[in-house]
Protein backbone atom coordinates (compact mmCIF):
# COMPACT_ATOMS: atom_id res chain seq x y z
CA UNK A 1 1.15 -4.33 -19.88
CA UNK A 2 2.66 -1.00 -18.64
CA UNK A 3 5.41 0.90 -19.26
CA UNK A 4 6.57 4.38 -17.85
CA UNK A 5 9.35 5.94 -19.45
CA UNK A 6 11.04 8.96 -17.96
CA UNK A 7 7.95 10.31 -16.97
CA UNK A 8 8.16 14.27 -14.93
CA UNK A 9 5.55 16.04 -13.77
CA UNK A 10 4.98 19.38 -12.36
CA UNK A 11 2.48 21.70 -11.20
CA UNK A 12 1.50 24.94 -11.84
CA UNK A 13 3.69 27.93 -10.16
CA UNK A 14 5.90 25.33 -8.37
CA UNK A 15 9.70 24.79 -9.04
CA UNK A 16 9.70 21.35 -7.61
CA UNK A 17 8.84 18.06 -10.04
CA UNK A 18 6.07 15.89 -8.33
CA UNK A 19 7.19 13.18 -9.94
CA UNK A 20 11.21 13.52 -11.26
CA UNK A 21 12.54 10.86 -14.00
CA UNK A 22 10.03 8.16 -13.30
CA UNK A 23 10.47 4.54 -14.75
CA UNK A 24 8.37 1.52 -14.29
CA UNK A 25 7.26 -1.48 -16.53
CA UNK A 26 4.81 -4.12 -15.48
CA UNK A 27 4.11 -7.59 -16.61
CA UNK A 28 1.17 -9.55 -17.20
CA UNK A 29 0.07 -11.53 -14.35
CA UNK A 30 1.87 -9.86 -11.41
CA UNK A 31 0.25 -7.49 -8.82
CA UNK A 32 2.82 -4.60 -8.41
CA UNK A 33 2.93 -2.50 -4.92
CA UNK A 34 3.59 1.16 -5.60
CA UNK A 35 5.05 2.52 -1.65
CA UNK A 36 5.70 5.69 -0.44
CA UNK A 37 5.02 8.15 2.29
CA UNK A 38 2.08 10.93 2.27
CA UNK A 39 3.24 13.96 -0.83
CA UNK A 40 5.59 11.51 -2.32
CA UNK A 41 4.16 11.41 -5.81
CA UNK A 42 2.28 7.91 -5.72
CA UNK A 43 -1.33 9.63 -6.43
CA UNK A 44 0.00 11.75 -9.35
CA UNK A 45 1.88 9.35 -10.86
CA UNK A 46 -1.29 6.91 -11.12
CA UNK A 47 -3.32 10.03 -12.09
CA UNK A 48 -0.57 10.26 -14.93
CA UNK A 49 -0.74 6.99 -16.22
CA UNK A 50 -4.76 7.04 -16.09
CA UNK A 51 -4.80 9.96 -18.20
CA UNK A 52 -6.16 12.41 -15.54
CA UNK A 53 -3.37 14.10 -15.13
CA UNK A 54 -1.37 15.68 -17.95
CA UNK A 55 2.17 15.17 -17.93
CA UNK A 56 5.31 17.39 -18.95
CA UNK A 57 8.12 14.69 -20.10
CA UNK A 58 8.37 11.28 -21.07
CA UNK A 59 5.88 8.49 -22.42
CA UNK A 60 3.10 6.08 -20.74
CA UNK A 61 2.27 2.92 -23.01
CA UNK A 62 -0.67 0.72 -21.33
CA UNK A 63 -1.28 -2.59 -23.45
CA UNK A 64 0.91 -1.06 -26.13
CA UNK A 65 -1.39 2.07 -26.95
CA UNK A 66 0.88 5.76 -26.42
CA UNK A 67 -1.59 7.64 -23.62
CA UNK A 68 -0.84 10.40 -25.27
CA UNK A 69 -1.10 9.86 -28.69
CA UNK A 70 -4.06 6.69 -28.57
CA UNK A 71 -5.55 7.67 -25.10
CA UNK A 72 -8.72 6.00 -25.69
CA UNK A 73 -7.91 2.62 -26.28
CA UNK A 74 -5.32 3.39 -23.70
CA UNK A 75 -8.08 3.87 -21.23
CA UNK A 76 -10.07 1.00 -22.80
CA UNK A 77 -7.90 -1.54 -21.05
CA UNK A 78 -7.73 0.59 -17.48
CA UNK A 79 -9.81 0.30 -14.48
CA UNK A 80 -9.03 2.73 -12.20
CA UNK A 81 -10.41 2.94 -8.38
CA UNK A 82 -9.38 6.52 -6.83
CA UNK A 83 -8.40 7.09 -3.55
CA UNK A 84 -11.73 9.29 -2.61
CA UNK A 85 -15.20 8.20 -4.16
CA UNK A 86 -15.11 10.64 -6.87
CA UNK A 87 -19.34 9.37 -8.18
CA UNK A 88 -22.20 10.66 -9.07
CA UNK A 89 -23.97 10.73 -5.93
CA UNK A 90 -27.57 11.51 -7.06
CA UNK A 91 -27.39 8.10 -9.04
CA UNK A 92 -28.39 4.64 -7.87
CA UNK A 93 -25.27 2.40 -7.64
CA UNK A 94 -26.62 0.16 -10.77
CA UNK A 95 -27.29 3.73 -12.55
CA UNK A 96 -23.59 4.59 -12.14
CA UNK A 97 -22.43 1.33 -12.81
CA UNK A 98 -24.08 1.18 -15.86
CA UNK A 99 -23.35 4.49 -16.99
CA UNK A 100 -19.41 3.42 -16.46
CA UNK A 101 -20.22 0.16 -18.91
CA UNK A 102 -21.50 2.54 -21.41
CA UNK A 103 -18.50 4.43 -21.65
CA UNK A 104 -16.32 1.50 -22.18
CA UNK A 105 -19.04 -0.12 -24.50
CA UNK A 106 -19.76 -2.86 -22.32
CA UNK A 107 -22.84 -5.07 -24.04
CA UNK A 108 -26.13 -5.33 -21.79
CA UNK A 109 -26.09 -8.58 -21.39
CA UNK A 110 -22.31 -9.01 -20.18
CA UNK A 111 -22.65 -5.96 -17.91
CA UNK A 112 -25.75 -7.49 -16.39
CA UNK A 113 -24.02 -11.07 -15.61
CA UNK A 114 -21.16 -9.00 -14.03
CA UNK A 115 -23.21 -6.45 -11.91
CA UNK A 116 -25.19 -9.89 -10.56
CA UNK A 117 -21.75 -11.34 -9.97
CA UNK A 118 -20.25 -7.91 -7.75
CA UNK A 119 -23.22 -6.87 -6.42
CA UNK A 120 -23.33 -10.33 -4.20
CA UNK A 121 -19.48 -10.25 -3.80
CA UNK A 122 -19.56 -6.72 -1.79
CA UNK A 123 -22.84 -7.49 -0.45
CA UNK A 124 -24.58 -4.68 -2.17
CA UNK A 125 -27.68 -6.54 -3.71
CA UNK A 126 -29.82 -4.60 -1.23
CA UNK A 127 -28.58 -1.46 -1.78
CA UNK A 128 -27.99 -1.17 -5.49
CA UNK A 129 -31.08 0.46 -6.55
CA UNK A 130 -30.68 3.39 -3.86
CA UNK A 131 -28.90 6.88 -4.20
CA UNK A 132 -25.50 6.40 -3.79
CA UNK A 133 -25.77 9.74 -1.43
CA UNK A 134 -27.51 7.46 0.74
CA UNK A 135 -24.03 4.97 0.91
CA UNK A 136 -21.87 4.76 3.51
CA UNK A 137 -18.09 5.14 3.23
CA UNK A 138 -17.17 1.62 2.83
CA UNK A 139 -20.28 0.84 0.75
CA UNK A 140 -19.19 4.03 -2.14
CA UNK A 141 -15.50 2.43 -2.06
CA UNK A 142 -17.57 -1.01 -3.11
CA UNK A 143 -19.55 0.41 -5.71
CA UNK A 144 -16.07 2.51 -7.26
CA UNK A 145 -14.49 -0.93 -7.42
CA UNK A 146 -17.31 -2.91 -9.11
CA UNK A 147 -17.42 0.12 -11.81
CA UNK A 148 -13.80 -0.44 -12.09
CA UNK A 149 -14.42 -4.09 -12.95
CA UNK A 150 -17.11 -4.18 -14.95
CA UNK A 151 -15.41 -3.92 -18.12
CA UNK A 152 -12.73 -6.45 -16.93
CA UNK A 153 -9.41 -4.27 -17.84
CA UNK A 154 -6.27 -5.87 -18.38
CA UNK A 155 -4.55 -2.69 -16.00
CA UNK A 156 -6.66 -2.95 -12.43
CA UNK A 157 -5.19 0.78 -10.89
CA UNK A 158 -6.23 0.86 -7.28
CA UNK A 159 -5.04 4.02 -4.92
CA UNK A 160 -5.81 2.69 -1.55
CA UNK A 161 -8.09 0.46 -2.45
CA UNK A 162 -8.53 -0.96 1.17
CA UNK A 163 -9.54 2.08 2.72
CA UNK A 164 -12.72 2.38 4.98
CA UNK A 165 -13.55 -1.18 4.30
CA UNK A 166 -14.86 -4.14 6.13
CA UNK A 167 -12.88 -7.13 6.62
CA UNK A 168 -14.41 -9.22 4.42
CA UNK A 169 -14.75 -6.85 2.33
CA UNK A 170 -10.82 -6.51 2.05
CA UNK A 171 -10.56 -9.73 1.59
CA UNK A 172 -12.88 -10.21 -1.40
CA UNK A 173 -10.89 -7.50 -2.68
CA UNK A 174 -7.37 -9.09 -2.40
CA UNK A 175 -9.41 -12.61 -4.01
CA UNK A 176 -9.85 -10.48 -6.53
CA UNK A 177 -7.28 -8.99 -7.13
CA UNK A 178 -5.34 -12.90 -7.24
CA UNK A 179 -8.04 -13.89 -9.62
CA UNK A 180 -7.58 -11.14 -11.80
CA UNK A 181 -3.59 -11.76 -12.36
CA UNK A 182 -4.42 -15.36 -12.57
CA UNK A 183 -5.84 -14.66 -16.04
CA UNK A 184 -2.83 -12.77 -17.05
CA UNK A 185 -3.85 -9.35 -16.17
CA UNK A 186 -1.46 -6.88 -14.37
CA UNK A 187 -2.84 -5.06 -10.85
CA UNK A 188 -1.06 -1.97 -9.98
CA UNK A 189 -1.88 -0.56 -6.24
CA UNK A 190 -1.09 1.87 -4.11
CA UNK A 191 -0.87 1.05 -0.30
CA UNK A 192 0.52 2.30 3.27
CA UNK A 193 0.01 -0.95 4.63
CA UNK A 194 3.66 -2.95 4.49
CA UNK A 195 2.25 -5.96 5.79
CA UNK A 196 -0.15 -6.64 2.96
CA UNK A 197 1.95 -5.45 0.65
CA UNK A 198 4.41 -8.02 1.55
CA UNK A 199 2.38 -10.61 1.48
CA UNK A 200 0.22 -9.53 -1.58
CA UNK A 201 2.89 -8.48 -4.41
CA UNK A 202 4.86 -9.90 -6.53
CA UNK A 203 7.42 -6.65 -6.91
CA UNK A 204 7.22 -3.30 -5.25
CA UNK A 205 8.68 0.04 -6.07
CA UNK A 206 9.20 3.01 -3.40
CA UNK A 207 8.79 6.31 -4.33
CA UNK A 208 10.28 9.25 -2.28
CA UNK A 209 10.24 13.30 -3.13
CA UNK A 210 8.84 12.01 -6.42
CA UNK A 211 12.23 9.97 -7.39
CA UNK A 212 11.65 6.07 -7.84
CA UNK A 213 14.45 4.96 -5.76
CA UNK A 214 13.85 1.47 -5.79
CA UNK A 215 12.21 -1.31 -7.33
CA UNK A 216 12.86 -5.20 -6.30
CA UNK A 217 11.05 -8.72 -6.15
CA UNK A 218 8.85 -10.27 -3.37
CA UNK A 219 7.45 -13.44 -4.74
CA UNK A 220 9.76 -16.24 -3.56
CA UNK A 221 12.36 -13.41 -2.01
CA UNK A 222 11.71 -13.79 1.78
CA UNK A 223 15.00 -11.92 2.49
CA UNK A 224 13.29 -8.99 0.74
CA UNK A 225 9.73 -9.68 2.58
CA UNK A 226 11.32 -9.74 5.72
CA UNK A 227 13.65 -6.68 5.06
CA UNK A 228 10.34 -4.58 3.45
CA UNK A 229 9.64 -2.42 6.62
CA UNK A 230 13.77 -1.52 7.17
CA UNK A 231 13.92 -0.66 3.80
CA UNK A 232 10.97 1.18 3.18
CA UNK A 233 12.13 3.38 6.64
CA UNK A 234 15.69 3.36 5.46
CA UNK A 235 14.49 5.03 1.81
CA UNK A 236 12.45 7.80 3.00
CA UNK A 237 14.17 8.69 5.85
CA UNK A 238 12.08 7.73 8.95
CA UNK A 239 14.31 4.77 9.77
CA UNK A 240 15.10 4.52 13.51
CA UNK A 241 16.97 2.00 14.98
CA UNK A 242 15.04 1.78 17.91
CA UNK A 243 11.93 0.86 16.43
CA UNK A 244 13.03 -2.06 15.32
CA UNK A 245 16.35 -3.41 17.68
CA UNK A 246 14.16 -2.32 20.53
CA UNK A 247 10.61 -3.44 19.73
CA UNK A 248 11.53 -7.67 20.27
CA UNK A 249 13.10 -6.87 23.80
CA UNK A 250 9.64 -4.96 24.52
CA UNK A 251 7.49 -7.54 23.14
CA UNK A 252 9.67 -9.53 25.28
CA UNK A 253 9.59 -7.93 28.90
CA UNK A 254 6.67 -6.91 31.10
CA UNK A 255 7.56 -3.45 30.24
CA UNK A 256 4.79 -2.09 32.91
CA UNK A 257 5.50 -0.99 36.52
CA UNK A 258 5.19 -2.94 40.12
CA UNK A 259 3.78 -1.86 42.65
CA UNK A 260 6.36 -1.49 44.66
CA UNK A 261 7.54 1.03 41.84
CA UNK A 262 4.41 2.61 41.78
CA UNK A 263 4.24 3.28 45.66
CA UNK A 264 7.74 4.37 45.66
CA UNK A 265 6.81 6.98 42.59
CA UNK A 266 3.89 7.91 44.89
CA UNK A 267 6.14 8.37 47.98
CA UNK A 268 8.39 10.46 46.26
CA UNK A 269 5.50 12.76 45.02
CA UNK A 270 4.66 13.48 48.16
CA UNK A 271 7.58 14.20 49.69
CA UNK A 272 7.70 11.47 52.34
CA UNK A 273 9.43 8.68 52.92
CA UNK A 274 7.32 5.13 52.88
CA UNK A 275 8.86 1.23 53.58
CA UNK A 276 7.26 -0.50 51.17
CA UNK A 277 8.49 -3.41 51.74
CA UNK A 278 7.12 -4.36 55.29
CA UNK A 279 3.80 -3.73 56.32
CA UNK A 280 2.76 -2.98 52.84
CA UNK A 281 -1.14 -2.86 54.41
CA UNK A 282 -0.80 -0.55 56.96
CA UNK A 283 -1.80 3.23 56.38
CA UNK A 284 0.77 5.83 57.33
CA UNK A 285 -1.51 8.69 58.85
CA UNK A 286 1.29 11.13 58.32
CA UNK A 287 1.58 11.29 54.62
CA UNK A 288 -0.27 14.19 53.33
CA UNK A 289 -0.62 14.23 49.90
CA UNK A 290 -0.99 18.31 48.65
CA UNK A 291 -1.46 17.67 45.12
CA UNK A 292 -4.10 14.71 45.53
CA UNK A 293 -7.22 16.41 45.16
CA UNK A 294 -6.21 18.14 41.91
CA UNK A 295 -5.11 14.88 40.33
CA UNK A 296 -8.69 13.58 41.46
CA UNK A 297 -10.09 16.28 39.92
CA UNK A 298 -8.70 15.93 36.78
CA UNK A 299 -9.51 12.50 36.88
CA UNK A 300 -12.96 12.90 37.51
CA UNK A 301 -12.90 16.01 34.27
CA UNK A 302 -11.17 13.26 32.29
CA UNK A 303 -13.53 10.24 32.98
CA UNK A 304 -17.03 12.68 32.58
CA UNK A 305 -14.79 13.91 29.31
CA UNK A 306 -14.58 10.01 28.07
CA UNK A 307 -18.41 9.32 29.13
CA UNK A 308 -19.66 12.17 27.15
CA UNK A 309 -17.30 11.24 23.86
CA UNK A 310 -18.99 7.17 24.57
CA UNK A 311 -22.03 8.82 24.97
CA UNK A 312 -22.12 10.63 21.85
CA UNK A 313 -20.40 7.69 19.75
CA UNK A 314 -22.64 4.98 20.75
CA UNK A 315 -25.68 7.62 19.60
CA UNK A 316 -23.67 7.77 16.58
CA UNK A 317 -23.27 4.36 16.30
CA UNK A 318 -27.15 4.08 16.79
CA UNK A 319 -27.98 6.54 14.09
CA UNK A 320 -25.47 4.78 11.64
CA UNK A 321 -27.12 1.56 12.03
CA UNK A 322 -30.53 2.73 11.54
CA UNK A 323 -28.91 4.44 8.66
CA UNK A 324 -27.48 1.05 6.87
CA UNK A 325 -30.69 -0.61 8.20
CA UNK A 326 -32.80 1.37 6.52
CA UNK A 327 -31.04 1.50 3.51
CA UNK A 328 -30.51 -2.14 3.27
CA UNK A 329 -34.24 -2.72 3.10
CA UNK A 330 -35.28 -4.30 -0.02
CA UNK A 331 -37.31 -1.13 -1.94
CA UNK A 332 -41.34 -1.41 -1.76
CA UNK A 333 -43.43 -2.47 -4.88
CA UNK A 334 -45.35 0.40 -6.32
């Protein structure tokens, strides 16, 4: 389905190789997780293999067409959802759409039954026939995908495909993405999140300073599912053993103070001594507390600090909603 052979890449006036002796090959019917930190090469290499990028070394073969020597029907059997929503924003979402099936020759009538189908998947019936300017974040990040799909590619590329979306949004995604290997097709993603990856893929590669370092099986490997986070740490050198020996004992433990700790603390803020453990009423007249009206008053600049912020995000949250509402209304007859 895919196959990346030695592939290097490097931009302009820099010395260093975003992506350094890269080699991948994907099978039909498997969804393959492509991991690595922020900079570590995962968006250019998918930009290689899509054909937006050029490339200085080695060969990218999707569905058995050379990218560089047959890149159209290489691109022919690629859908490709980028990590920002990189549309034509003075279209309406079926405008784009359907300019996207004319490029990959997609007959009317099979584009329409398609549209229908994603359109009441994302929830976007309402919406389709409005500027996608108009969109929200989540809503543009619906409409890349359904462009993606409407020519039904044998290669699905997704770079962060889950970003800025609803729930069940995200979950009609990863549906979809099951559905689509379950006809033999190959999905290749992107993703920070190790959880869903983990649960999601059937293999998983990890990319660091632009060298693959490793590539191994999840499906039906639990060792390797439950070993995913350690070794993705471990690879690209943010591993630290006490995020992970000490995190059980702290799930474990009421990690948070007494009182009794918190009136000693107090007490020895003060500079007084106080029994807290008799009489633990009573109010000791002769502790004067010197730096008590500061703290109070940086309280009080904190908590008018936080009303003002939840002041101006619930008239954000206001305008948003009118936003969505208004844009969600079905258009008038003329």
């Amino acid at each position: 389905m895919l196959t990346i052979k030695h592939l290097v890449k490097r931009y302009p006036h820099s010395d260093r190789k975003a992506v350094d002796d890269i080699n991948i090959e994907l099978r039909p019917g498997e969804i393959f997780g492509f991991l690595g930190q922020n900079g570590a090469g995962k968006s250019t290499t998918i930009k290689c293999l899509t054909g937006i990028l050029p490339f200085d070394e080695g060969s990218i073969e999707v569905c058995g067409y050379d990218l560089a020597k047959d890149p159209i029907n290489a691109k022919y059997n690629i859908g490709y959802v980028p990590d920002n929503h990189s549309v034509y924003e003075k279209l309406t979402g079926v405008e784009y759409v359907n300019y996207v099936a004319d490029l990959y020759r997609v007959p009317t009538d099979i584009r329409k039954e398609r549209l229908e189908k994603y359109l009441k998947i994302f929830k976007l019936e309402a919406a389709a026939n409005r500027q996608i300017k108009s969109y929200s974040h989540g809503m543009k990040q619906k409409i890349c995908i359904i462009a993606a799909l409407i020519h039904e590619p044998k290669l699905w590329v997704l770079d962060e495909p889950m970003m800025g979306l609803d729930p069940q949004s995200t979950a009609e995604i990863i549906a979809h993405m099951r559905e689509h290997c379950a006809k033999g097709n190959t999905v290749f993603f992107s993703s920070h999140n190790l959880d869903l990856v983990k649960k999601l893929c059937h293999r998983v590669a990890i990319i660091n300073q632009g060298k693959l370092i490793d590539t191994f099986d999840l499906k039906d490997n639990p060792e390797n599912q439950e070993n995913l986070e350690v070794r993705f740490f471990k690879i690209t050198g943010t591993y630290e053993k006490r995020l992970f020996d000490d995190y059980c004992a702290q799930e474990m433990s009421d990690v948070r103070p007494d009182e009794k700790t918190q009136e000693i603390d107090y007490a020895s803020k003060v500079g007084e001594s106080v029994d807290v453990t008799e009489n633990k009423d009573a109010k000791n007249e002769n502790i004067e507390a010197p730096c008590a009206e500061p703290e109070k008053k940086k309280e009080s600049k904190l908590k008018n600090l936080f009303r003002k912020k939840d002041k101006a995000a619930k008239a954000e949250t206001v305008e948003n909603a009118e936003k969505d509402a208004e844009i969600t209304k079905e258009p008038n007859e003329d």
